[in-house]
Every structure is written in C-alpha cells, then in structure tokens.
Protein backbone atom coordinates (compact mmCIF):
# COMPACT_ATOMS: atom_id res chain seq x y z
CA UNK A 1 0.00 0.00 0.00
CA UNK A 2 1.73 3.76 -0.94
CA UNK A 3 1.03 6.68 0.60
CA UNK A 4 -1.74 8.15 -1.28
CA UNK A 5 -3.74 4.53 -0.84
CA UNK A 6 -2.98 4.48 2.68
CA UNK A 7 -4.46 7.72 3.22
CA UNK A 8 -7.57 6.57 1.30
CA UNK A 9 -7.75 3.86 3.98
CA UNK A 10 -7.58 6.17 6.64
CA UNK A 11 -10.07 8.09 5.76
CA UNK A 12 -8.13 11.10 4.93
CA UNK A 13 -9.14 11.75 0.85
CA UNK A 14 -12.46 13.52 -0.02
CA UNK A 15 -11.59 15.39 -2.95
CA UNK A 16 -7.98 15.97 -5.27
CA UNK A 17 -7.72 18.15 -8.56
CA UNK A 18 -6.13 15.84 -10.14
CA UNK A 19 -6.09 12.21 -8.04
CA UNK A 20 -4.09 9.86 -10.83
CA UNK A 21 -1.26 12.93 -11.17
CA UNK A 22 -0.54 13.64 -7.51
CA UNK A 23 -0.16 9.42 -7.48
CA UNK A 24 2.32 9.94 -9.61
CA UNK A 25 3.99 12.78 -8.46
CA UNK A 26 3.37 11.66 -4.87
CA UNK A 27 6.58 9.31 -5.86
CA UNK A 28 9.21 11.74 -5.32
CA UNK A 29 9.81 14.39 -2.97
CA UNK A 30 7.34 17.47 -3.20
CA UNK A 31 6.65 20.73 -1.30
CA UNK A 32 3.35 21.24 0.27
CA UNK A 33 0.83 23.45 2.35
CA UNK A 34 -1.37 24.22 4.55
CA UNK A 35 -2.51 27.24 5.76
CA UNK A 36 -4.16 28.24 9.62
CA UNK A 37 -6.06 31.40 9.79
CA UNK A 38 -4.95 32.84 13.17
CA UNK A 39 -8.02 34.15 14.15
CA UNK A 40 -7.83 32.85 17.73
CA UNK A 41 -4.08 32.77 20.13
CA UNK A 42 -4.68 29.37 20.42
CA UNK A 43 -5.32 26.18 17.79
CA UNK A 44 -7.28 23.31 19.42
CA UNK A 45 -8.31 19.71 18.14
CA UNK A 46 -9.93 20.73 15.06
CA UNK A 47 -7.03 21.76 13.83
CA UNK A 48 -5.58 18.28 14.42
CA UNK A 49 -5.94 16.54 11.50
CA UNK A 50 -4.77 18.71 9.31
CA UNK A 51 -1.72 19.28 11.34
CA UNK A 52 -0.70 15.81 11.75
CA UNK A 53 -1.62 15.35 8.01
CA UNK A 54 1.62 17.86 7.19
CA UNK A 55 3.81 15.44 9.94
CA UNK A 56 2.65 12.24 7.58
CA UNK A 57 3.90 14.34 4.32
CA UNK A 58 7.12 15.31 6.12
CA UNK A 59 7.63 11.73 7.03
CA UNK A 60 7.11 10.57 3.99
CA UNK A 61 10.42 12.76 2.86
CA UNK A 62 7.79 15.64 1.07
CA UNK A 63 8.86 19.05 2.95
CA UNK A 64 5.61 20.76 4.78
CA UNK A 65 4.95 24.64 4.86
CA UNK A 66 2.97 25.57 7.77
CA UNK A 67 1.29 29.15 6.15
CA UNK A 68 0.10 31.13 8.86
CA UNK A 69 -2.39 33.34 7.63
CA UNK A 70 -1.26 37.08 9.10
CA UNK A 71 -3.12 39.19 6.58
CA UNK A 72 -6.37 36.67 5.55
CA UNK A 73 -7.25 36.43 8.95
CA UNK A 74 -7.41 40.20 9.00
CA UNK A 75 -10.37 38.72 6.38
CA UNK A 76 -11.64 35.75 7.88
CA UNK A 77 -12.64 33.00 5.51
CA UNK A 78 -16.67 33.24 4.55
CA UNK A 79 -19.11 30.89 7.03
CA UNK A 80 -22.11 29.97 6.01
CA UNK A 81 -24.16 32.23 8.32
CA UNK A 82 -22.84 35.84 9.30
CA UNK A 83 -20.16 37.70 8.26
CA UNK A 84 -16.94 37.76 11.13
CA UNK A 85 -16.05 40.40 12.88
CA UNK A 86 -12.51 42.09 12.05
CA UNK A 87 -9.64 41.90 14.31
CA UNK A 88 -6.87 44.78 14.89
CA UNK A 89 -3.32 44.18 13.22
CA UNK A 90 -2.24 44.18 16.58
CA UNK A 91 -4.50 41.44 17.65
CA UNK A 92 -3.69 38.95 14.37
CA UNK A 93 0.13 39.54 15.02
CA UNK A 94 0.11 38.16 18.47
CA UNK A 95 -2.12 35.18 17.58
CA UNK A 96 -0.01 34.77 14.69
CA UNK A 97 3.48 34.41 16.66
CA UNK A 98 1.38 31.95 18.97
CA UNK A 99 0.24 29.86 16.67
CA UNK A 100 3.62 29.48 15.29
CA UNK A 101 5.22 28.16 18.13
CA UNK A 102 2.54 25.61 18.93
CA UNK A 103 3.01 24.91 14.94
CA UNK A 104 6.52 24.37 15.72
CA UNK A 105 5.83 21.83 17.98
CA UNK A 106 4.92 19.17 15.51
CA UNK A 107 6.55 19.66 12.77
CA UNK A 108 10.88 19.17 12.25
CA UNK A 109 12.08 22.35 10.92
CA UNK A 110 16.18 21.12 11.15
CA UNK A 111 15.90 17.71 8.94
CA UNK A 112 16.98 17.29 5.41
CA UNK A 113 13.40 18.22 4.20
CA UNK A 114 12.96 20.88 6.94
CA UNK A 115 9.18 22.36 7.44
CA UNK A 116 9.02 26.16 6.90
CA UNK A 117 7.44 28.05 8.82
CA UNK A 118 5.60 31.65 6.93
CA UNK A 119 3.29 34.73 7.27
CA UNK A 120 1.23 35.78 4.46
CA UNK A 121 1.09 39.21 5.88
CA UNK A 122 4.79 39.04 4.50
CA UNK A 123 3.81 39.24 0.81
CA UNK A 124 -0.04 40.28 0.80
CA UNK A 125 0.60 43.13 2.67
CA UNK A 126 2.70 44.69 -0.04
CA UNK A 127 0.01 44.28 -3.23
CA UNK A 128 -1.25 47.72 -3.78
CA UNK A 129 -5.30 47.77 -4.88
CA UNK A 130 -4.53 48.47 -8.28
CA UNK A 131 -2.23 45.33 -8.34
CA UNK A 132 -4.45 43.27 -6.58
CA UNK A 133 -6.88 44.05 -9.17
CA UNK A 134 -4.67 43.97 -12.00
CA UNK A 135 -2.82 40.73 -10.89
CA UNK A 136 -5.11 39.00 -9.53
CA UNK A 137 -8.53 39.91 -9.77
CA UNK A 138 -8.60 39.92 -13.43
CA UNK A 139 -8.01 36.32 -13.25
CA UNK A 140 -11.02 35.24 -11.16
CA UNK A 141 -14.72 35.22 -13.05
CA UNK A 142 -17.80 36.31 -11.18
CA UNK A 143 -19.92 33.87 -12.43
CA UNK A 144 -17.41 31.14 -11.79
CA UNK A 145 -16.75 32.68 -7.44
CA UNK A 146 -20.38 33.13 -6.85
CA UNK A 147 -20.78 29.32 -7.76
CA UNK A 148 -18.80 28.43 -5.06
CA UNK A 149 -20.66 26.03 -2.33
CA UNK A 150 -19.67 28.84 0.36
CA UNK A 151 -20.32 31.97 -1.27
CA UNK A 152 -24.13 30.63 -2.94
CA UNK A 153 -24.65 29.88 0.77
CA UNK A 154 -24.58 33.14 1.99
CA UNK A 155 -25.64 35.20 -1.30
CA UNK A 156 -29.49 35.22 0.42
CA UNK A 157 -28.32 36.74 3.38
CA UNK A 158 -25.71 38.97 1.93
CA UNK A 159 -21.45 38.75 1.64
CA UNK A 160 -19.98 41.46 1.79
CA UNK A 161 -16.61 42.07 -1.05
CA UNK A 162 -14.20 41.84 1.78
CA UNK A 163 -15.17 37.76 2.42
CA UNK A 164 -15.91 37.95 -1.20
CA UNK A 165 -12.22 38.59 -2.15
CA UNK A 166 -11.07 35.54 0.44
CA UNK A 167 -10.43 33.73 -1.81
CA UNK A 168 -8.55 35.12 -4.32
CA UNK A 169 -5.86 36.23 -1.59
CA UNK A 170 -5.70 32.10 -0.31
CA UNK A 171 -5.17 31.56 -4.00
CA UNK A 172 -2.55 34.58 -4.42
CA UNK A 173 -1.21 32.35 -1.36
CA UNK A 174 -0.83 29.33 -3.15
CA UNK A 175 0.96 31.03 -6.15
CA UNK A 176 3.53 33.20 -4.05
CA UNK A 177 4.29 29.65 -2.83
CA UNK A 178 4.79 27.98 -5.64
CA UNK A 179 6.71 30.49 -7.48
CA UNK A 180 8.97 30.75 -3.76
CA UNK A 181 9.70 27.58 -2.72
CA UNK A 182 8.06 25.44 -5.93
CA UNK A 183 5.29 24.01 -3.46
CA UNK A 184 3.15 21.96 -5.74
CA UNK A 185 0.28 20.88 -3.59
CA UNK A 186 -1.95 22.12 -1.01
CA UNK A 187 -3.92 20.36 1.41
CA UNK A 188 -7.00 21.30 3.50
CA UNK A 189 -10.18 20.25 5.06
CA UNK A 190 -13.07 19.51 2.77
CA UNK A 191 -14.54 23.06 3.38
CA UNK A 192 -11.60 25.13 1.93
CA UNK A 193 -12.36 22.83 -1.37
CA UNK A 194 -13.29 26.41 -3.19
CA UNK A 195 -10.13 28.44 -1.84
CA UNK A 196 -8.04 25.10 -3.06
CA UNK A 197 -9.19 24.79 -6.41
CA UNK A 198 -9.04 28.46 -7.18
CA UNK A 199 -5.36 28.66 -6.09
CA UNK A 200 -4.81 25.88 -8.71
CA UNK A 201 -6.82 27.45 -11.36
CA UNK A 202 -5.41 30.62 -10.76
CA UNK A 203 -1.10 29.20 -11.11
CA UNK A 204 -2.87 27.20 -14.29
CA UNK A 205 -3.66 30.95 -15.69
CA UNK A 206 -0.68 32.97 -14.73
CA UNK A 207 1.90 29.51 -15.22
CA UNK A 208 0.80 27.95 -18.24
CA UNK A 209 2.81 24.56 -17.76
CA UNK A 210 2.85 24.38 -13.89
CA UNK A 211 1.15 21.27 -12.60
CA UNK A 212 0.34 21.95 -9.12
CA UNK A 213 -2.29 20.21 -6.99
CA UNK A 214 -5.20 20.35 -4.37
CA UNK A 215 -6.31 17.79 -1.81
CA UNK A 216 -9.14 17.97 0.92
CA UNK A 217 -9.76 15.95 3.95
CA UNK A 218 -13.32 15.10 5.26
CA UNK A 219 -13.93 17.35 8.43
CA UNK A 220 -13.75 15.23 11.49
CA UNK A 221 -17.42 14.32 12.62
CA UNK A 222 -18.86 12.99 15.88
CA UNK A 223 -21.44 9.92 14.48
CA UNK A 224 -24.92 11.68 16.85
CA UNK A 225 -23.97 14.94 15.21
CA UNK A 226 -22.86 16.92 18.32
CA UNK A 227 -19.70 19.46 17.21
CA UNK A 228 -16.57 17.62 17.99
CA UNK A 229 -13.96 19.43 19.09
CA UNK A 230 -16.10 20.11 22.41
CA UNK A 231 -15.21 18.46 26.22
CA UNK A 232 -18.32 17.12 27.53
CA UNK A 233 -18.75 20.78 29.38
CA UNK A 234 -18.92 22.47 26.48
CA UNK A 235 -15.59 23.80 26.54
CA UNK A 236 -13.28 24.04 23.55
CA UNK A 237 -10.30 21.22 23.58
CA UNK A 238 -6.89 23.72 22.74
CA UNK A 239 -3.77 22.44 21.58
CA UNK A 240 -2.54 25.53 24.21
CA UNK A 241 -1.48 23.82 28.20
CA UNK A 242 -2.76 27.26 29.02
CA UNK A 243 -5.82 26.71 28.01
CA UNK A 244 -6.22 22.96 28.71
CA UNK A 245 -4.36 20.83 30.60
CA UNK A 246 -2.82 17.65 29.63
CA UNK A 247 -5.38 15.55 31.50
CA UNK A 248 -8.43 17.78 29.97
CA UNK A 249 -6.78 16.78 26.70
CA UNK A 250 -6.13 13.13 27.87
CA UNK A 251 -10.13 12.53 29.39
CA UNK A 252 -11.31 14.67 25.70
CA UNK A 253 -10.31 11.61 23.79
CA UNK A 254 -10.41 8.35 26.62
CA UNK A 255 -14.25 9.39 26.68
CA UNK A 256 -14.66 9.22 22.78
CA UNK A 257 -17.94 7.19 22.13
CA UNK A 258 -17.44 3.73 20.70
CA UNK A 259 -19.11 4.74 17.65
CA UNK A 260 -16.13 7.48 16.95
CA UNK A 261 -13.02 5.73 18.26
CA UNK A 262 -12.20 3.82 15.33
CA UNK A 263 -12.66 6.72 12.83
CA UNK A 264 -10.29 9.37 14.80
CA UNK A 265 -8.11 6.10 15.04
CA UNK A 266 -7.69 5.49 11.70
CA UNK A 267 -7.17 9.28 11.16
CA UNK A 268 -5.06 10.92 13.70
CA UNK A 269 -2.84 8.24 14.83
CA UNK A 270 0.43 7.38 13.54
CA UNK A 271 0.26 3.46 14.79
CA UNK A 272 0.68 1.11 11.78
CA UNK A 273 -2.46 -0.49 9.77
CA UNK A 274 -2.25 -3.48 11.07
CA UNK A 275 -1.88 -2.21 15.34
CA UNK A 276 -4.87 -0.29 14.41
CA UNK A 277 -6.80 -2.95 13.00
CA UNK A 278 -5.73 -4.89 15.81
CA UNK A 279 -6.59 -2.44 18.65
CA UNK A 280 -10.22 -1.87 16.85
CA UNK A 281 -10.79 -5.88 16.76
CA UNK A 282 -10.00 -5.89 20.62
CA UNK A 283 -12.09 -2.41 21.48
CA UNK A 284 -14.81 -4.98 20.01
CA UNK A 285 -13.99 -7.66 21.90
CA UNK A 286 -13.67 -5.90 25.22
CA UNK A 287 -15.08 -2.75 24.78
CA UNK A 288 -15.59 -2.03 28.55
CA UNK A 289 -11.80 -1.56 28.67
CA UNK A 290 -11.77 1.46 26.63
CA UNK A 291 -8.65 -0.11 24.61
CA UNK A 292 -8.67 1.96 22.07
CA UNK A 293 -9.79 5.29 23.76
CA UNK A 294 -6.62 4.82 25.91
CA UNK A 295 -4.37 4.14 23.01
CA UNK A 296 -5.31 7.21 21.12
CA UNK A 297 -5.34 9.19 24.05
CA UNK A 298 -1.71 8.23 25.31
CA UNK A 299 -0.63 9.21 21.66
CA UNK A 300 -1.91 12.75 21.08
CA UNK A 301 -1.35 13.48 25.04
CA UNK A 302 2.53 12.22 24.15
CA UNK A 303 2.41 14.03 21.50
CA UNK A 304 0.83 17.62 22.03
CA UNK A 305 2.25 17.81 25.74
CA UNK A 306 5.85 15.45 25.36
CA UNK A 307 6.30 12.74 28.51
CA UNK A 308 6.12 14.96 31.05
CA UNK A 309 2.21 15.68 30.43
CA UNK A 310 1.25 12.13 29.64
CA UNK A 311 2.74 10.96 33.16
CA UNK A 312 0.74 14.06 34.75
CA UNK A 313 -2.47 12.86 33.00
CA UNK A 314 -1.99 9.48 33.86
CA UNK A 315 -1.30 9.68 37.42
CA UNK A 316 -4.17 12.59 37.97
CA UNK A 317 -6.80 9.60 36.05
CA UNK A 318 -5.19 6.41 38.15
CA UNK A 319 -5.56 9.03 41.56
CA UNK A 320 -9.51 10.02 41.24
CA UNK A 321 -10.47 6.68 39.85
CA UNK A 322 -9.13 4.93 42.69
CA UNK A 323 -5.99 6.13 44.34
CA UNK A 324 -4.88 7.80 47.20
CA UNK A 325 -6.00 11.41 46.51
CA UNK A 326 -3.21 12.83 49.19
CA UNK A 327 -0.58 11.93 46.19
CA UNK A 328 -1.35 14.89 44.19
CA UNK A 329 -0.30 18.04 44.52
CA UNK A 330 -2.26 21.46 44.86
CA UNK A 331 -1.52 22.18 41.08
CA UNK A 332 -2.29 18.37 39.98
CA UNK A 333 -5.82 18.40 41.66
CA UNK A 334 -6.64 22.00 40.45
CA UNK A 335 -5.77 20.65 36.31
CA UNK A 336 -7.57 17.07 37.28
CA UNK A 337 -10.84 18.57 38.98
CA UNK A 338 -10.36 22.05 36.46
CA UNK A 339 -14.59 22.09 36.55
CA UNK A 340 -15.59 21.12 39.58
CA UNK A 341 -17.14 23.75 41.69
CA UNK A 342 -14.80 25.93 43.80
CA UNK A 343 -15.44 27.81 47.12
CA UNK A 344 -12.71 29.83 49.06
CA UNK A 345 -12.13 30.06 52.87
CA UNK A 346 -10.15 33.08 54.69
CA UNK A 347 -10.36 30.52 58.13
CA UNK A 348 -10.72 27.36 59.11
CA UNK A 349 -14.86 26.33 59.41
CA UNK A 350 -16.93 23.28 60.78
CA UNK A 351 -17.70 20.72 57.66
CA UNK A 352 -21.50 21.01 58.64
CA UNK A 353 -21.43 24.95 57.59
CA UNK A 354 -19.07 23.87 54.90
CA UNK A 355 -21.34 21.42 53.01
CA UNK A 356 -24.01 24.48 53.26
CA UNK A 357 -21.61 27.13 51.81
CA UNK A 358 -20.66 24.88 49.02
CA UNK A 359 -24.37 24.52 48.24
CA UNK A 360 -23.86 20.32 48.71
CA UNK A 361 -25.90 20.51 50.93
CA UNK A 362 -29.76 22.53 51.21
CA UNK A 363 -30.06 22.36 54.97
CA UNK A 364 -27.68 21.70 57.86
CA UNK A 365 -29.88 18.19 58.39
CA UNK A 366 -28.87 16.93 55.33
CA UNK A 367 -25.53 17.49 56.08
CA UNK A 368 -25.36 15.85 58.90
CA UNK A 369 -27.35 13.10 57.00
CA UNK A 370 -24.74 12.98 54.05
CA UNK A 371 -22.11 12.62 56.97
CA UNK A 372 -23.46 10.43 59.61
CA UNK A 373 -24.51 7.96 56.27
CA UNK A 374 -20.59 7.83 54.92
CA UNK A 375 -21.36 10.00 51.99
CA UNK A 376 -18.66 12.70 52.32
CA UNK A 377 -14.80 12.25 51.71
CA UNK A 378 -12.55 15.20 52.85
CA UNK A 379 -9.35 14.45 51.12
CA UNK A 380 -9.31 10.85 50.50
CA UNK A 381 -10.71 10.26 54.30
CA UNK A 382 -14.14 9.38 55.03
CA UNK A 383 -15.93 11.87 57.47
CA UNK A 384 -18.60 11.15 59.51
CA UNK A 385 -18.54 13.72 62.53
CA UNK A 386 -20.41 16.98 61.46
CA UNK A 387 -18.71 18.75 63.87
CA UNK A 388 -15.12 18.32 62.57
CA UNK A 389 -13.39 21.38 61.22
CA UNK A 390 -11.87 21.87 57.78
CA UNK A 391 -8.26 23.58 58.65
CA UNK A 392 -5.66 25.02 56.05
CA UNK A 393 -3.09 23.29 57.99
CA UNK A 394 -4.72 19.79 57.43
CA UNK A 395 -5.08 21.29 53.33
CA UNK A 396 -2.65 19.77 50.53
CA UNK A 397 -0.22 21.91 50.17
CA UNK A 398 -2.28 23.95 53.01
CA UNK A 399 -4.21 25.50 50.14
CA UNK A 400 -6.99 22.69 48.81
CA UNK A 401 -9.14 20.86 50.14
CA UNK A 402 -11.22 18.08 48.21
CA UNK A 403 -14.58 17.33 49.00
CA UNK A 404 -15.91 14.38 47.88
CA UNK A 405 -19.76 13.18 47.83
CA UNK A 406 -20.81 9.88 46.84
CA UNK A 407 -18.81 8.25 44.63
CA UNK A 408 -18.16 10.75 41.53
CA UNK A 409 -18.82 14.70 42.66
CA UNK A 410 -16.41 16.37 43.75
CA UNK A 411 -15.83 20.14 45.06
CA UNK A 412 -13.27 22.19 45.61
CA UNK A 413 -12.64 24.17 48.80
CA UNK A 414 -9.62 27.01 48.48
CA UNK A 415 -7.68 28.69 51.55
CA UNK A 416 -6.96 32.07 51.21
C-alpha cells in the first residue's frame, strides 16, 4: 500500500484536482501546504488533523509549509451564516506568533526536508489595490466565485466584497508559494475545497505549464452529530497547556464514544495499519476496557504535551479513579478537577457549615445526614462527625481541600 492509498484507507481523501497525477507525483519528494487562519491565540483539536496530516507528508520525505495566515485572517474566511467580525493588526500579530510556536511543535524544521514556517502578511501586505486588481482579480470570473458552495450559501443573506475577495488572496497564497519555494500541492479540510481549487486554477492561468495540486480531507465528525472538538462541558479542547491541561486533553479523547473511536483512530494516529486494525478488533472484543480510547489518548497526550504531560495525565486519572488522593499536589488536583465547583475560605470552618456554603448541601440536616450515612470524603478520608473542622493546615499543600460526595462529585474548597 503507498502513501496516497494508505491515506484513502484512513479516511483522509475527499476530494484531489487531479487524483491519478498527484499518485504519480506523490513518488518523489514534493513541497506542500497548509494554511491556519490565526483568528484565535490558540489552535485546538480541530485543527488536528490537518496538522498531523503535514507530519505524515514530512515523514514521507515531502517538505511541509505551515502558512500562517497574518493578513487573511485580517479577512476571515466566509461561514455559512454571518459575516466575522474584524480583528486589529495588533491582535492577528500576536495570535499569529502563537500559533507558530505551537506549529513548531509538531513539525521538524532542522531535517533534510525541513518544514518552513511563513506569514502571508509578509507578501499580501505589499500588493497595492490596483495590483491586486490587476494581478489577480482579473483572473477570477464572477460567475465562476459566486458558484462556489460557500459563497451561494450566503448570497441570500448577503457577503460582503471583503469575504468575497477571500479567496482570491488564499489563491494569491498558493501562487507566491509555488513560485517561492516550488510548493506543488496544497492540502486542507473539505470546506476550503473552493479556496483550493481556485489557487490551482489561478497558477494554471498565470503559469501555463505548472502542474500543481489540491487535496481535501473530510472534516472530522462525531457519528450523533454533536460538534466535535467540544469536552463534555462544552468547553473548547486547545492544543494551548494554558488553556487545557494535559489531563483535559487526555479525558477529551479516553471518553470518545465507541461509535467514533475507530474513525479518529484510523485518522489521527500514527500506529501502523495493522496495530490499528488490531486495537479496533479488541475495542470490540472488550469494549468495557476502553482499549482503544486509551491508546489514542496516550498518543496525542505524548504528543501535544511530550512525557512529562502524559505521566501528569496518567497519574491525575489512576488518583480520582481509585488512588490515594493525598498523592497529588495542589496544582495536579486544580488541572484534574479544572470544573468542579470551587469555594474559598479566609479561616478554618466546621464541615456542617461547609457542606451548606458549598451549596452540597440545602439544609444543615442533610448534612449531617450525608455525613453520619458515609457520603462525604474530605481528602481521601471518610468523614462522619459533622462537627469536625476543615483547617488550612490539614489542606494539601495547606491550600486545597477536596470534597468528595458519593462516589463521583467532587468540590473544591480554596484557603486564602
């Protein structure tokens, strides 16, 4: 099986230009693309695929540029319902220079075919109006842009030129590449399909005998058509440690439905055919054991956060499903309990008043019931005198304290 078949068989292929040539070419070394719109300081999972689809290029020995988009985000790329809202210059260039480092981070930019890392704020910034229109737009047909899927989706409601014109700067993009660094291919998810095929049509035009190509990936999907890219919470899944953790990151993807698993198996991880045909066959066999949830997970934890934040998201999810709480630190239990509910202290208070002001308890009789009945844990420990007091000096690392009712809610109880 080559390449281009094996990423058939993982699911990554919707739609190429020109799927018998890049075969073909696909045979020797190439350059290709992909751009990320930094309209956010932060990528998170959704981003994933197409990221690790540059790391399979690169280790195939093709040679990956990582575009970030400087100047189009200053655009924003047309969705189907309402127009974005415009960011300051200030604003893109400091999501820009974040995004590149967590680019950096997956990609090697010292090998023989070393990634590149660029801005197209370096180049787009510099077309005058008159050469935009002179260079460029006279290239692009009305008829022919209006027809794209993206742009007939929101002609009812209205685009306005500047989302209009998106595309014809992702497709000055593609050209500026090519004519740079001869990058002959660009890749993307199945909804930049329009902004690839125009950057090919438009080198076709201004490089008569270029062959360049364009390759989409289906969009990851969750299978009961909830938005994936979401923790259970709600909350977006970053590829930032700012912004979540490594165990948030690690329980996103061990609580992937069984449905999913085998799909974001196939398509993010870098195991072999056969190991993931093999770990699929024993997820059905045993699917109580979450075998392939924790294989996937381990991966992309390894992989977005190195060792250090796979051992911290391992020993946080072996601690609250079953260890000795009193092993993690202050900073462990605030990433592994990141949304449970939080109260803070100034001094040390009886746990009857305490279940109250957390609001785990209504009334200081349930309390006492919820205590006297073995329902309440304070730090690993089983309580059952209302009348003990929660201290800061009995706290882990004399700052938390973990309240724990029943068997699976926890709360948080801070000393200030």
């Amino acid at each position: 099986m080559n390449f281009f078949e094996e990423l058939k068989w993982r699911g990554l292929v919707k739609d190429v230009t020109d799927e018998e040539g890049l075969k073909d070419r696909l045979k020797s070394p190439l350059t290709c693309y992909c751009g990320f719109d930094p309209t956010g300081d932060s990528l998170h999972v959704g981003h994933l695929q197409q990221i690790l689809l540059l790391k399979r290029y690169q280790m195939q020995g093709h040679r990956p540029i990582a575009l970030c988009g400087g100047a189009t985000a200053m655009i924003g790329d047309p969705r189907p319902t309402t127009e974005r809202a415009l960011q300051s210059l200030d604003t893109i260039a400091l999501n820009a220079e974040s995004i590149k480092k967590q680019l950096a981070h997956f990609l090697d930019f010292e090998g023989d075919n070393n990634a590149l890392m660029v801005n197209n704020h370096d180049w787009l910034s510099k077309i005058t109006v008159l050469d935009f229109l002179r260079d460029y737009g006279k290239y692009f047909n009305v008829n022919y842009m209006i027809n794209k899927d993206i742009v007939a989706s929101r002609l009812d409601s209205g685009i306005s030129y500047t989302e209009f014109s998106y595309t014809i700067l992702q497709a000055a993009d593609f050209l500026h590449l090519y004519e740079t660094y001869d990058c002959q291919l660009q890749i993307g998810g199945s909804d930049q399909w329009g902004n690839l095929t125009s950057g090919c049509e438009l080198i076709r035009k201004v490089k008569s005998e270029a062959k360049v190509y364009g390759i989409t990936s289906p969009l990851i999907t969750r299978s009961d058509g909830s938005k994936f890219g979401k923790s259970e919470g709600g909350k977006s899944v970053w590829l930032n440690p700012k912004r979540t953790n490594s165990y948030e990151f690690y329980q996103f993807w061990l609580n992937t439905p069984d449905s999913d698993i085998g799909d974001y198996l196939k398509r993010l991880s870098f195991k072999s055919i056969d190991e993931i045909i093999e770990i699929i066959d024993n997820q059905m066999k045993q699917p109580h054991l979450r075998i392939a949830q924790k294989a996937l997970a381990e991966e992309l934890t390894l992989l977005v956060f190195d060792q250090s934040g796979l051992d911290k998201a391992l020993k946080i999810t072996e601690t609250l499903f079953g260890g000795d709480i009193r092993s993690l630190s202050s900073s462990e239990l605030k990433d592994g309990l990141y949304d449970a509910p939080k109260t803070v202290l100034s001094e040390d208070c009886e746990l009857t008043d305490l279940l109250l002001l957390t609001n785990i308890a209504k009334s200081k009789r349930e309390a006492r019931e919820l205590i006297n009945n073995n329902s309440i844990s304070v730090n690993g420990l089983k309580i059952n005198e209302p009348t003990t007091m929660i201290k800061k000096e009995d706290a882990i690392d004399k700052e938390l304290t973990v309240i724990k009712k029943g068997k699976k809610y926890y709360y948080i109880v801070e000393f200030k």
